[in-house]
C-alpha atoms as a PDB file:
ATOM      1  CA  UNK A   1      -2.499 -15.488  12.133  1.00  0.00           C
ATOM      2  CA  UNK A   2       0.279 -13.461  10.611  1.00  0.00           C
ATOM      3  CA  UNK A   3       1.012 -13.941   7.069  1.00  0.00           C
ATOM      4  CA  UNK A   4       5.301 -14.869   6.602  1.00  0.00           C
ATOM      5  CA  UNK A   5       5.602 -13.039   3.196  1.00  0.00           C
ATOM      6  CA  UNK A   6       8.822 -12.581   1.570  1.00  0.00           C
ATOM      7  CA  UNK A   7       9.232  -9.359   1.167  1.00  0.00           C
ATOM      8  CA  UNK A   8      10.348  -7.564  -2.125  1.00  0.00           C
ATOM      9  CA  UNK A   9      12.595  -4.997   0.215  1.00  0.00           C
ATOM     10  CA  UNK A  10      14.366  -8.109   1.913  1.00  0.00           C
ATOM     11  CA  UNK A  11      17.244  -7.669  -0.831  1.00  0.00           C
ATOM     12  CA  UNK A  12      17.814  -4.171  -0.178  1.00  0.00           C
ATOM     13  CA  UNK A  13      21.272  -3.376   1.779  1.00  0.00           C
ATOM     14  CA  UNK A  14      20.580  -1.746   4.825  1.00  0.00           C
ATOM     15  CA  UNK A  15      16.696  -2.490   5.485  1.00  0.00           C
ATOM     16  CA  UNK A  16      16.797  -5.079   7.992  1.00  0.00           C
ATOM     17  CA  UNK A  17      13.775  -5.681  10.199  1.00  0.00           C
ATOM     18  CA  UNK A  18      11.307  -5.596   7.821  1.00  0.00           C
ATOM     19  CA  UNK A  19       9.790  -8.748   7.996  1.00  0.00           C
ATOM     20  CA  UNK A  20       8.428  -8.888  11.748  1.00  0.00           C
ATOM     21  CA  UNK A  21       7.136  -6.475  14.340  1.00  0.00           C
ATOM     22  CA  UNK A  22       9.889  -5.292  16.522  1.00  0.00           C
ATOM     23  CA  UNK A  23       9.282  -6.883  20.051  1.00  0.00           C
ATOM     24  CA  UNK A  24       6.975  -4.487  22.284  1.00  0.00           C
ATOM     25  CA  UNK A  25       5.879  -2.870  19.284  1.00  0.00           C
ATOM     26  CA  UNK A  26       2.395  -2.921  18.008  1.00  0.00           C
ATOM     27  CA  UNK A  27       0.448  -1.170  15.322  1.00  0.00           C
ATOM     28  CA  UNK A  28      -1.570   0.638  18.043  1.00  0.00           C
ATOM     29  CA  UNK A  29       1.197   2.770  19.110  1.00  0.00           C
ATOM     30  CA  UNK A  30       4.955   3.566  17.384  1.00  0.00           C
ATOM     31  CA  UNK A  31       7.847   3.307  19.927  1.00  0.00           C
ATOM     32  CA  UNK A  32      11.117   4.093  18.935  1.00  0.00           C
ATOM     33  CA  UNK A  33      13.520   3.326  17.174  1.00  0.00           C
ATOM     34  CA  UNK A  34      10.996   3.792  13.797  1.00  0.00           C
ATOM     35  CA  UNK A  35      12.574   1.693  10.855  1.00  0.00           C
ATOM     36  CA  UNK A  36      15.226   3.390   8.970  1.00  0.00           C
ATOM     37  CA  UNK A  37      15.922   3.376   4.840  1.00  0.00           C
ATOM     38  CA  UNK A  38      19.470   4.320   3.489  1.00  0.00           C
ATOM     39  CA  UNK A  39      19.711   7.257   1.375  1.00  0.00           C
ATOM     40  CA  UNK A  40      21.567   5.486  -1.427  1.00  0.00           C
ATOM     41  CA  UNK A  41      24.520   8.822  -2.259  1.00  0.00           C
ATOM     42  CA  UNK A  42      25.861   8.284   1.191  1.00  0.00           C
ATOM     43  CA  UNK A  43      23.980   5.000   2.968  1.00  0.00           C
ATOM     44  CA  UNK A  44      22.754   7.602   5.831  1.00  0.00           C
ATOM     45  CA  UNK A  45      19.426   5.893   7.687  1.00  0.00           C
ATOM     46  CA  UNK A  46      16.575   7.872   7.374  1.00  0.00           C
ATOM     47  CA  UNK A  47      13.420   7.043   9.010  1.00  0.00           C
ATOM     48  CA  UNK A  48      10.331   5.896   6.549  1.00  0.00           C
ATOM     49  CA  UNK A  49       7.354   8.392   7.963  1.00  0.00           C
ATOM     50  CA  UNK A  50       8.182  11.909   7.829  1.00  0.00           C
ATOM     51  CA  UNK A  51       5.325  14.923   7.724  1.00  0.00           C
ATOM     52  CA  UNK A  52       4.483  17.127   5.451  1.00  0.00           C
ATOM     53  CA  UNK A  53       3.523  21.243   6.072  1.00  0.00           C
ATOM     54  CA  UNK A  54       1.433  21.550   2.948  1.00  0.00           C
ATOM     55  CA  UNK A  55      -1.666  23.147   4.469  1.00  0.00           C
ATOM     56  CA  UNK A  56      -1.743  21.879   7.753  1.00  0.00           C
ATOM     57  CA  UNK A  57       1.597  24.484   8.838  1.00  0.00           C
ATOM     58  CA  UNK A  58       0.133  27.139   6.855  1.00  0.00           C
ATOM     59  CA  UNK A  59      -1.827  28.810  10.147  1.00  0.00           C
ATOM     60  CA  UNK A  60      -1.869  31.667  12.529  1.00  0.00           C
ATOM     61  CA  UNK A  61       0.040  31.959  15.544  1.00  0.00           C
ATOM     62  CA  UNK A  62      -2.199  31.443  18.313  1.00  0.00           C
ATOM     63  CA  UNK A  63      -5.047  29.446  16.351  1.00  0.00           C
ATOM     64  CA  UNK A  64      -6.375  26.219  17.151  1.00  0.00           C
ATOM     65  CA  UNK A  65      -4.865  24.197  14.701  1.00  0.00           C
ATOM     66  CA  UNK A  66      -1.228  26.489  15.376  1.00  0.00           C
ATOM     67  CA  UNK A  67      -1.433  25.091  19.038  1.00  0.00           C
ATOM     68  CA  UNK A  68      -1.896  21.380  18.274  1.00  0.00           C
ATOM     69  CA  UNK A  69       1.216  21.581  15.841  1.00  0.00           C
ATOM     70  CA  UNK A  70       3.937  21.166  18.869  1.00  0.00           C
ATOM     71  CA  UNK A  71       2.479  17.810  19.799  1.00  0.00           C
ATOM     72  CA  UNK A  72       2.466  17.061  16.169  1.00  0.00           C
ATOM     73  CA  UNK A  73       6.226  17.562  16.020  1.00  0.00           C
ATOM     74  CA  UNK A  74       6.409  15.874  19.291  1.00  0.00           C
ATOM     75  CA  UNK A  75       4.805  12.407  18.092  1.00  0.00           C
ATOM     76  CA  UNK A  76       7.343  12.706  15.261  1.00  0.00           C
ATOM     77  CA  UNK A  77      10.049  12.978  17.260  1.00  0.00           C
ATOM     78  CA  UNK A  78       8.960  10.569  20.021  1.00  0.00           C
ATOM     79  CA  UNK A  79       8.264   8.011  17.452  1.00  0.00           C
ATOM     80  CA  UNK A  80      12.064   7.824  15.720  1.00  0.00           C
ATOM     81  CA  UNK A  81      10.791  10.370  12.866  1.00  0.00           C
ATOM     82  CA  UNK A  82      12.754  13.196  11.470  1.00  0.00           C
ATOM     83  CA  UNK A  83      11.864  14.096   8.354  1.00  0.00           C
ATOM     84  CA  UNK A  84       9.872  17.430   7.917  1.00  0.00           C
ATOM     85  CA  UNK A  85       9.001  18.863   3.800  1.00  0.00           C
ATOM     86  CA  UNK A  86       8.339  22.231   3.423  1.00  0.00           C
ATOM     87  CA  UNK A  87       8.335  24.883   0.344  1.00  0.00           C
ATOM     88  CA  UNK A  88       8.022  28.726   0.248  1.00  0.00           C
ATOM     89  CA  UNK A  89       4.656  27.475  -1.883  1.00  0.00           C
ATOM     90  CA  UNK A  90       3.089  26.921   1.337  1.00  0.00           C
ATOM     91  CA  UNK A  91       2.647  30.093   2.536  1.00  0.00           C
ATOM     92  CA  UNK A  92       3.606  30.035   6.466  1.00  0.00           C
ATOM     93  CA  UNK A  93       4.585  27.177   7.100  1.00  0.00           C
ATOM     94  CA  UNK A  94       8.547  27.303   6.774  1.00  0.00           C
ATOM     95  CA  UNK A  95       8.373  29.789   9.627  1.00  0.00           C
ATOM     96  CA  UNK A  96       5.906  27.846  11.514  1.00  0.00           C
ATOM     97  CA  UNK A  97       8.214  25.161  11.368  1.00  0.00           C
ATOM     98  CA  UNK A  98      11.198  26.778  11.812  1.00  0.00           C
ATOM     99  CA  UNK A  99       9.494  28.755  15.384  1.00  0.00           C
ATOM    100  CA  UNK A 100       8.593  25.437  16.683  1.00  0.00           C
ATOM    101  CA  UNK A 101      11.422  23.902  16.513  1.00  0.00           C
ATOM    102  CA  UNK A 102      13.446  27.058  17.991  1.00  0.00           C
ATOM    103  CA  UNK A 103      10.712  27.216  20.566  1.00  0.00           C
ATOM    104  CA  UNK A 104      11.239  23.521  21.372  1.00  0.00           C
ATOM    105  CA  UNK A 105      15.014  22.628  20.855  1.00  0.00           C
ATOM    106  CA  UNK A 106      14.487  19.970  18.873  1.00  0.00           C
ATOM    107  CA  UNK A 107      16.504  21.543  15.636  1.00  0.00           C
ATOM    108  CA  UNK A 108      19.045  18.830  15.744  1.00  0.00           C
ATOM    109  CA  UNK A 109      16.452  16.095  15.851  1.00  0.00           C
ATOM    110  CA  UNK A 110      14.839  17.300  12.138  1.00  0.00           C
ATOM    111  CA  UNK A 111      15.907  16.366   9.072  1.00  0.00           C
ATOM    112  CA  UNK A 112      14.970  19.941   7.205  1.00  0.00           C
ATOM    113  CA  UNK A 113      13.406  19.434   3.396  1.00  0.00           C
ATOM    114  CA  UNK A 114      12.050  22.843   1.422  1.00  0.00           C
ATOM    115  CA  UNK A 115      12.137  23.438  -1.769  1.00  0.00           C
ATOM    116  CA  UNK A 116      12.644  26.533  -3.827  1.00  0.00           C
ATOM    117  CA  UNK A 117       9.912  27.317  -6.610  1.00  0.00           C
ATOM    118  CA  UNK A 118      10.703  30.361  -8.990  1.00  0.00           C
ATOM    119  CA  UNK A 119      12.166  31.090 -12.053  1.00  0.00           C
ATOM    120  CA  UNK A 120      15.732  33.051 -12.678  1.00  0.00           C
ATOM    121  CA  UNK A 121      18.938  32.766 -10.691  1.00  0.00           C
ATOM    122  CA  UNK A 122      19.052  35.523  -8.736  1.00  0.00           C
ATOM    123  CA  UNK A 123      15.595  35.100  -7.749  1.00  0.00           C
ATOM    124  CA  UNK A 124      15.850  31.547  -6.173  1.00  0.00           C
ATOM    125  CA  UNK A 125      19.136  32.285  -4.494  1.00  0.00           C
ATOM    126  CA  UNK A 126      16.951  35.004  -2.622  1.00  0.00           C
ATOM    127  CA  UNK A 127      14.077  32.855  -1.816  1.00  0.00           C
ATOM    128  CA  UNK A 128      16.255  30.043  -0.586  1.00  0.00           C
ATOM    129  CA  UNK A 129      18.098  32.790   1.466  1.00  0.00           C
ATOM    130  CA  UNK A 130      14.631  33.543   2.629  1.00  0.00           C
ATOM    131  CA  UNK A 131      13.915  29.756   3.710  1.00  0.00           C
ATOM    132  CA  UNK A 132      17.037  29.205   5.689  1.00  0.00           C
ATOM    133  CA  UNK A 133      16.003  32.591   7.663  1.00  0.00           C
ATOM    134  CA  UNK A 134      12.672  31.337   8.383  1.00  0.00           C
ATOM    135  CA  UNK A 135      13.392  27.921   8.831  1.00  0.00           C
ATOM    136  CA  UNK A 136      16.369  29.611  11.474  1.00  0.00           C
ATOM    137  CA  UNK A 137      19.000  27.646  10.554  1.00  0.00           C
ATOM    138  CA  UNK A 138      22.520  27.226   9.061  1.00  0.00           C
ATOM    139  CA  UNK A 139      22.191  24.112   6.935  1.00  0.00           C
ATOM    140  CA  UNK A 140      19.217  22.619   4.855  1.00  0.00           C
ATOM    141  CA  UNK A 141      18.919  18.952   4.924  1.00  0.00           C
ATOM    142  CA  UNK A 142      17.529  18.456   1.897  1.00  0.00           C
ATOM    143  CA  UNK A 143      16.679  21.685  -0.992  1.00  0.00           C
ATOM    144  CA  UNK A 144      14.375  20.654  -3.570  1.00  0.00           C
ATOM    145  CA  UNK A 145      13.629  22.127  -7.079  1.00  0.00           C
ATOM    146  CA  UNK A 146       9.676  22.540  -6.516  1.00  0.00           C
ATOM    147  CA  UNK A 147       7.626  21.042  -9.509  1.00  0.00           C
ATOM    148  CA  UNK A 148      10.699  21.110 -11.894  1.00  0.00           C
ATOM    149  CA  UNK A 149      10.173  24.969 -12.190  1.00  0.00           C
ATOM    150  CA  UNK A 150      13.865  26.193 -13.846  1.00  0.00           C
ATOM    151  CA  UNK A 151      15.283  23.594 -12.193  1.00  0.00           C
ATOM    152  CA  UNK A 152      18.585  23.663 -14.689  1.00  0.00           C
ATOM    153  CA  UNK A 153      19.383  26.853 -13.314  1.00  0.00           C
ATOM    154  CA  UNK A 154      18.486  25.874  -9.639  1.00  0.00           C
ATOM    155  CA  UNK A 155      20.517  22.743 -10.151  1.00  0.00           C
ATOM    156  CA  UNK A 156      23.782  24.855 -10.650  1.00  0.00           C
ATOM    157  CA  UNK A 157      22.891  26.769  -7.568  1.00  0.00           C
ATOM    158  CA  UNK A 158      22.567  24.177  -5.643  1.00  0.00           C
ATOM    159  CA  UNK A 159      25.270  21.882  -6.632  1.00  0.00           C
ATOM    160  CA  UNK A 160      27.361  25.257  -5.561  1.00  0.00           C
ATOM    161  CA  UNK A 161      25.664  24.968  -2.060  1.00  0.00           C
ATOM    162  CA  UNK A 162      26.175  20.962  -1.282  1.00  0.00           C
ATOM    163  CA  UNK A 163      29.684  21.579  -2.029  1.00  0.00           C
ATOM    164  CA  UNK A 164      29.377  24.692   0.979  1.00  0.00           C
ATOM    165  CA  UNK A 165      27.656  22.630   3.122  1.00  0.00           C
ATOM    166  CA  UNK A 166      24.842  24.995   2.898  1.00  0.00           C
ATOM    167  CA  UNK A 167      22.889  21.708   2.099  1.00  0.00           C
ATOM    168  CA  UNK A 168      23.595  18.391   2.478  1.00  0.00           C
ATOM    169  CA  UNK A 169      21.241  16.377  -0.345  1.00  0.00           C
ATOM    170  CA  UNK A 170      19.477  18.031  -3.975  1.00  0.00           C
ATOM    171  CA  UNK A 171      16.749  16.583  -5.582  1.00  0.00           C
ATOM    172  CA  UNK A 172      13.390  17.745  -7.678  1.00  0.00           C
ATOM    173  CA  UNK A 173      10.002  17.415  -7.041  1.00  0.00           C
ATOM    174  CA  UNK A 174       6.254  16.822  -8.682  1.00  0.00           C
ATOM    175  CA  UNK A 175       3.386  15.538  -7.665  1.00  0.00           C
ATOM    176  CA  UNK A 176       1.550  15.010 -10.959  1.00  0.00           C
ATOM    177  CA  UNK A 177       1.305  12.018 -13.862  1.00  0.00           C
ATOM    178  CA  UNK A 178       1.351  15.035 -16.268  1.00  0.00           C
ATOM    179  CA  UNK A 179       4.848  16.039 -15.496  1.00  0.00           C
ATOM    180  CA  UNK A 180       5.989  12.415 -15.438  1.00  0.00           C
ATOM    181  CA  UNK A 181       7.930  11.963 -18.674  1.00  0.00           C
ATOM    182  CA  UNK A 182      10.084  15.607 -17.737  1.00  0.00           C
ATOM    183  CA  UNK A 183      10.527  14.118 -14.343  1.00  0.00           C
ATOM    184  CA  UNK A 184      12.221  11.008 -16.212  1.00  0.00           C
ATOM    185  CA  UNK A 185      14.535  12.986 -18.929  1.00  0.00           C
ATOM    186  CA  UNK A 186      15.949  15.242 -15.415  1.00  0.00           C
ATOM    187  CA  UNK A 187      16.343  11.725 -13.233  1.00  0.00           C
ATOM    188  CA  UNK A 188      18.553  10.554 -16.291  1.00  0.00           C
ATOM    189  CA  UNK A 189      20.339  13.395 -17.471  1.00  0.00           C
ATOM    190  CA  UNK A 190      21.216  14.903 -13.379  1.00  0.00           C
ATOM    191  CA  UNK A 191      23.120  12.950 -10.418  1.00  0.00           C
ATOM    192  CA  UNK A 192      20.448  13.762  -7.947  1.00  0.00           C
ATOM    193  CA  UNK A 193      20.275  12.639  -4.239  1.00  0.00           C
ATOM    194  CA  UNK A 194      16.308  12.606  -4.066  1.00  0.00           C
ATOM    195  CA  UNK A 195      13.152  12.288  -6.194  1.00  0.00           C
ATOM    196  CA  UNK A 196       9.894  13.547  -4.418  1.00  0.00           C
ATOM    197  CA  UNK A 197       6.694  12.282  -5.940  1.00  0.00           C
ATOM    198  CA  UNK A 198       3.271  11.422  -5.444  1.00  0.00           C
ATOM    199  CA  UNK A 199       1.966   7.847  -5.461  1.00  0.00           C
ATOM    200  CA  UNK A 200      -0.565   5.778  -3.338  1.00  0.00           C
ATOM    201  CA  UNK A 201      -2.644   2.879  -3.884  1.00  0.00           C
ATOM    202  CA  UNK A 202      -5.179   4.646  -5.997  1.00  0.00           C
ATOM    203  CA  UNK A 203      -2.505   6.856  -7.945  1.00  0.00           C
ATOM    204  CA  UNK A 204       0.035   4.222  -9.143  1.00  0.00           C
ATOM    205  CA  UNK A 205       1.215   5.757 -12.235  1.00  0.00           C
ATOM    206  CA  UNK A 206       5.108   6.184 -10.429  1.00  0.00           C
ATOM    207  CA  UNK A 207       5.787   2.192 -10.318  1.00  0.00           C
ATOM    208  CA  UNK A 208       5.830   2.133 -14.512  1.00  0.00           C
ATOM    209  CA  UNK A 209       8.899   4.170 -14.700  1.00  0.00           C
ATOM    210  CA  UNK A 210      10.062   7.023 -12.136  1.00  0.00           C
ATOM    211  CA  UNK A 211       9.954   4.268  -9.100  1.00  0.00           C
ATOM    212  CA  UNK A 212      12.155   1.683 -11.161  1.00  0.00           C
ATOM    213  CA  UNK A 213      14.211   5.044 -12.755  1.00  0.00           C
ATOM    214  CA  UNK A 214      15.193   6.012  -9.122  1.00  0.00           C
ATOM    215  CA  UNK A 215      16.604   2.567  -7.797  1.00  0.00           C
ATOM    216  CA  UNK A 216      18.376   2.160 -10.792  1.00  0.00           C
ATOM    217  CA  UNK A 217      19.925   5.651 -10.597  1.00  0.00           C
ATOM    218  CA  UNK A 218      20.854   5.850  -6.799  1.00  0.00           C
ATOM    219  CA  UNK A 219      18.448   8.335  -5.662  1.00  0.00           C
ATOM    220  CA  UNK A 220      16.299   8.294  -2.540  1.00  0.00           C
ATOM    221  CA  UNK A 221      12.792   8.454  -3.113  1.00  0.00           C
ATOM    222  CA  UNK A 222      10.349  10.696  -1.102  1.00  0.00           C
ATOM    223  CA  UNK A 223       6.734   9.971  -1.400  1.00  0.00           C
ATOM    224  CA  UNK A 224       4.014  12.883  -1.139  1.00  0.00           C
ATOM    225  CA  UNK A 225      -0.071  12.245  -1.579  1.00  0.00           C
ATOM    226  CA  UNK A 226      -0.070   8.825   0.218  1.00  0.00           C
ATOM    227  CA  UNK A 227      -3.435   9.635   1.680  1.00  0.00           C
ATOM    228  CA  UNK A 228      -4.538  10.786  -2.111  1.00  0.00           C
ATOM    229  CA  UNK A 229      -4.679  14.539  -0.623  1.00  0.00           C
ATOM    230  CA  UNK A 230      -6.409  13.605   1.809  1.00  0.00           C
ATOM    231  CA  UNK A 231      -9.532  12.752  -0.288  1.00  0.00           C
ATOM    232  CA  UNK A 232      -8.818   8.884  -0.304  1.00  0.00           C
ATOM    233  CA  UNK A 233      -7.936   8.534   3.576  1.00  0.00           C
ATOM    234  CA  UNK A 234     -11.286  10.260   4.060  1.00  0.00           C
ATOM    235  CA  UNK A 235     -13.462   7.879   1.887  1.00  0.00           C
ATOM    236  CA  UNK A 236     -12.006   5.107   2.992  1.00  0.00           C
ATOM    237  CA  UNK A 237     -12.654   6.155   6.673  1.00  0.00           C
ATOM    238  CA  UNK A 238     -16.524   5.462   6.866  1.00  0.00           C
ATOM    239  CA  UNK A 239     -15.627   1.947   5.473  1.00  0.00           C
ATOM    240  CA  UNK A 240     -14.542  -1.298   7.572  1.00  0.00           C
ATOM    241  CA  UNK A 241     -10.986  -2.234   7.841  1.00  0.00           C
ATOM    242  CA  UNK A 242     -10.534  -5.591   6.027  1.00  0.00           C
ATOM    243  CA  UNK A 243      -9.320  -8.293   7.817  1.00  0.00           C
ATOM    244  CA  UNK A 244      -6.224  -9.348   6.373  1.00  0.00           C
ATOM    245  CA  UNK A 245      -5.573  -5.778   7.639  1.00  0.00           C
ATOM    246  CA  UNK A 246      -4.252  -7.219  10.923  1.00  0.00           C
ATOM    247  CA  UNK A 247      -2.148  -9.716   8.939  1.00  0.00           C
ATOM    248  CA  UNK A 248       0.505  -6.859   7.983  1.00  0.00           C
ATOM    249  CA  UNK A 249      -0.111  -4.823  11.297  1.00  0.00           C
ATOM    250  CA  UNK A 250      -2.458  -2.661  10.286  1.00  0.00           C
ATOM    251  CA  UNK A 251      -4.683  -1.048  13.198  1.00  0.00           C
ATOM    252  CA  UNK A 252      -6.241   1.770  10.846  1.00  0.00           C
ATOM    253  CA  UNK A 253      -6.454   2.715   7.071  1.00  0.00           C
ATOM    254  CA  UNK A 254      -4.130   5.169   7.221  1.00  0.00           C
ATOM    255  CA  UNK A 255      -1.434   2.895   8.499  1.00  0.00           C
ATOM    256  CA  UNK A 256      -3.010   0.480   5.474  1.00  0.00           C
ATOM    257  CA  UNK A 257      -2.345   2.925   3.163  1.00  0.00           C
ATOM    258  CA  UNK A 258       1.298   4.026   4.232  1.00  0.00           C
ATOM    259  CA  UNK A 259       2.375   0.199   4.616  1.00  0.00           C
ATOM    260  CA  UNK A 260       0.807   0.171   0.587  1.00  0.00           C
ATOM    261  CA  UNK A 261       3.105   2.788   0.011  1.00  0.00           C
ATOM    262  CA  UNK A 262       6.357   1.457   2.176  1.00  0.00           C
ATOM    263  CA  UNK A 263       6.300  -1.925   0.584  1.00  0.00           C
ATOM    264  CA  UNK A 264       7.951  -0.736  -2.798  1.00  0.00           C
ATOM    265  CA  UNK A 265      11.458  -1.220  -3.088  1.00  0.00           C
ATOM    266  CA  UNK A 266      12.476   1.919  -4.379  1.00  0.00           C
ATOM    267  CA  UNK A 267      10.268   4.199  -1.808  1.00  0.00           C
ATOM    268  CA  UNK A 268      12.625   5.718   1.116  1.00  0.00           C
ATOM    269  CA  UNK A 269      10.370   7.597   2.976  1.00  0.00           C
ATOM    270  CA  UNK A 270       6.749   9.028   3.027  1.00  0.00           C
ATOM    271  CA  UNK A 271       5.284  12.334   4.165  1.00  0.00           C
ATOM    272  CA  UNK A 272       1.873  12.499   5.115  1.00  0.00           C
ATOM    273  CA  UNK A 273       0.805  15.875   6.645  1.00  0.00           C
ATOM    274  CA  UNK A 274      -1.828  16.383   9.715  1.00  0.00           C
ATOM    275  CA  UNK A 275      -2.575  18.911  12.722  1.00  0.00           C
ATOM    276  CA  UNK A 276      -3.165  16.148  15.276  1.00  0.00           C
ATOM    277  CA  UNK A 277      -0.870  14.579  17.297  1.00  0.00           C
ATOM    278  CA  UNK A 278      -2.942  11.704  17.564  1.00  0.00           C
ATOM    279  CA  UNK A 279      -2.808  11.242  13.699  1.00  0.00           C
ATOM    280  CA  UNK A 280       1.279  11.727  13.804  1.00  0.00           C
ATOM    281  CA  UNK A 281       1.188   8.538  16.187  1.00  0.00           C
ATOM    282  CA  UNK A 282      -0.949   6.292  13.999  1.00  0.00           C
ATOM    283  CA  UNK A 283       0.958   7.209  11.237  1.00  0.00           C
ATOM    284  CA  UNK A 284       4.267   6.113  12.584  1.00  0.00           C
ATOM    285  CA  UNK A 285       2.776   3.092  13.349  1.00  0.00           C
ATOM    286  CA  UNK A 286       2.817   2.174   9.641  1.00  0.00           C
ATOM    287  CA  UNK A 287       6.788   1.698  10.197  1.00  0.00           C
ATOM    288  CA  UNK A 288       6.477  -1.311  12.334  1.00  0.00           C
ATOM    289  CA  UNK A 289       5.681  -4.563  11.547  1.00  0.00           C
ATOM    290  CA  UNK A 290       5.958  -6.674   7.948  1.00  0.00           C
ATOM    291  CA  UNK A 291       5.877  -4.835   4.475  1.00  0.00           C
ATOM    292  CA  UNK A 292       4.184  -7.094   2.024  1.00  0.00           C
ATOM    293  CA  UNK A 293       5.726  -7.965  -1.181  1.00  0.00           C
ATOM    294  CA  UNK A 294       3.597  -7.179  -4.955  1.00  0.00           C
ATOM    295  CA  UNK A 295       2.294 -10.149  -4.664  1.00  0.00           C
ATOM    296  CA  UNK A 296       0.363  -9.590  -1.765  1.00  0.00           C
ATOM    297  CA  UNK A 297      -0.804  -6.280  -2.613  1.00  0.00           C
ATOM    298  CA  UNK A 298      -2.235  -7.483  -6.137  1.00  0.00           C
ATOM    299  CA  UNK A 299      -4.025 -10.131  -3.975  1.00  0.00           C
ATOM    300  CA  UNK A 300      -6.110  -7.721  -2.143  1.00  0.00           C
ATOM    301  CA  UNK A 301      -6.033  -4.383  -2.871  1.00  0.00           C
ATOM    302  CA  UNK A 302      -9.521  -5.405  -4.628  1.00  0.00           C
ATOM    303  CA  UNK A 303     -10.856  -5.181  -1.434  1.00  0.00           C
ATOM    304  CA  UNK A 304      -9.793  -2.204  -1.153  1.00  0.00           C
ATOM    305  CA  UNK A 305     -13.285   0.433  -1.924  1.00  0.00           C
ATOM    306  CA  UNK A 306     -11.334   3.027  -3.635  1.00  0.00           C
END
């Protein structure tokens, strides 16, 4: 029987359809169109499940894993996704990315994330040159400041480029607890579009302050780790789904764990990374269906074998 749960999103503007499965959509398979979040600067809809390179698009031409990646992008796109996060951190995978979708066509179907990660001016205006020539395109979606590293003097840069059009939304990233109380003096003292940051069921630290911090603000919220790096989705794996599982729509722990992550207010998108298509479908699955309000969650994420 499904659970009716208010959910704690329901007040949000723009997030309708939260509370019940779309009609023809099940948790077995994502059909479009994938629920959408408003970026709060500008109220443009961005789908909740994005993927991330880290890793995964850091491979050969011509390997195994290289050959899966255009049904990867494929699932994205043929489940209502868009949103693909990259960095010059992660070694090949901007120009992976950026060959596919020149290979493919799809350019215009991609919302583009990187992020640029040195120190000095001069030297991150070269690397982002560098990512918009191996991403092979005109305009950046979205250019981070990677793990808050000189991001003052990035900031200026990039302010410069979103009023180009070189870019179209700013924002900083971390994906550490340690960095937490930096990442809270920049989200008060900059006008930011977008905070990237880690947080899953296990790593919760981000609800005290930077989750909260970022609604109050305006910014859109991007979440990396929701699979713990991986490390959580894989314990979790050899165990039994629980049964109130089915409840929220749940056909598999990742979806579990991306629903876990969905269900806070403040959270506009998540970006788990994989090399399987297969993967890419069951995690846009997480988009459909209810997300469960604190309440719930606090309920039975004792369950939960983490």
């Amino acid at each position: 029987m499904m659970i009716r749960i208010t959910v704690f999103l329901y007040s949000i503007p723009g997030c309708s359809g939260f509370l019940f499965p779309s009609p023809g959509r099940s948790c077995g398979k994502a059909m479009t169109p994938m629920t959408t979040r408003p970026i709060p600067s500008t109220r443009e809809a961005l789908p909740v499940i994005g993927c991330g390179t880290w890793l995964g698009f850091d491979v050969s031409p011509g390997s195994a894993e290289h050959q899966r990646l255009p049904g990867v992008l494929d699932a994205l796109f043929a489940a209502g996704g868009s949103l693909i996060d990259s960095s010059p951190m992660y070694g090949r995978a901007e120009s992976v990315v950026g060959a596919l979708l020149a290979a493919s066509g799809q350019r215009e179907k991609a919302f583009l994330a990187t992020k640029v990660w040195t120190s000095g001016r001069e030297a991150g205006i070269a690397q982002m040159e560098q990512s918009f020539q191996r991403l092979r395109t005109q305009r950046i979606d979205l250019l981070q400041v990677h793990n808050l590293v000189d991001w003052r003097t990035h900031l200026a840069t990039l302010r410069d480029w979103k009023a180009q059009g070189r870019v179209r939304y700013i924002g900083i990233t971390h994906y550490t607890a340690s960095a937490y109380a930096e990442v809270e003096a920049v989200l008060r003292a900059e006008p930011l579009d977008f905070l990237q940051i880690n947080y899953s069921i296990e790593a919760r630290q981000a609800e005290e302050r930077l989750l909260p911090l970022a609604a109050e603000r305006g910014m859109a919220v991007i979440v990396n780790m929701p699979f713990g790096g991986g490390g959580l989705l894989r314990r979790l794996r050899a165990q039994p789904l629980p049964g109130w599982a089915g409840e929220i729509g749940c056909g598999s722990w990742a979806q579990l764990l991306l629903k876990f992550v969905l269900s806070h207010p403040a959270v506009t998108c998540t970006i788990p990374g994989t090399t399987w298509p297969e993967h890419m479908e069951d995690n846009a699955a997480a988009a459909a269906g209810m997300f469960p309000d604190a309440a719930f969650w606090q309920r039975h994420t004792g369950s939960i074998p983490l």
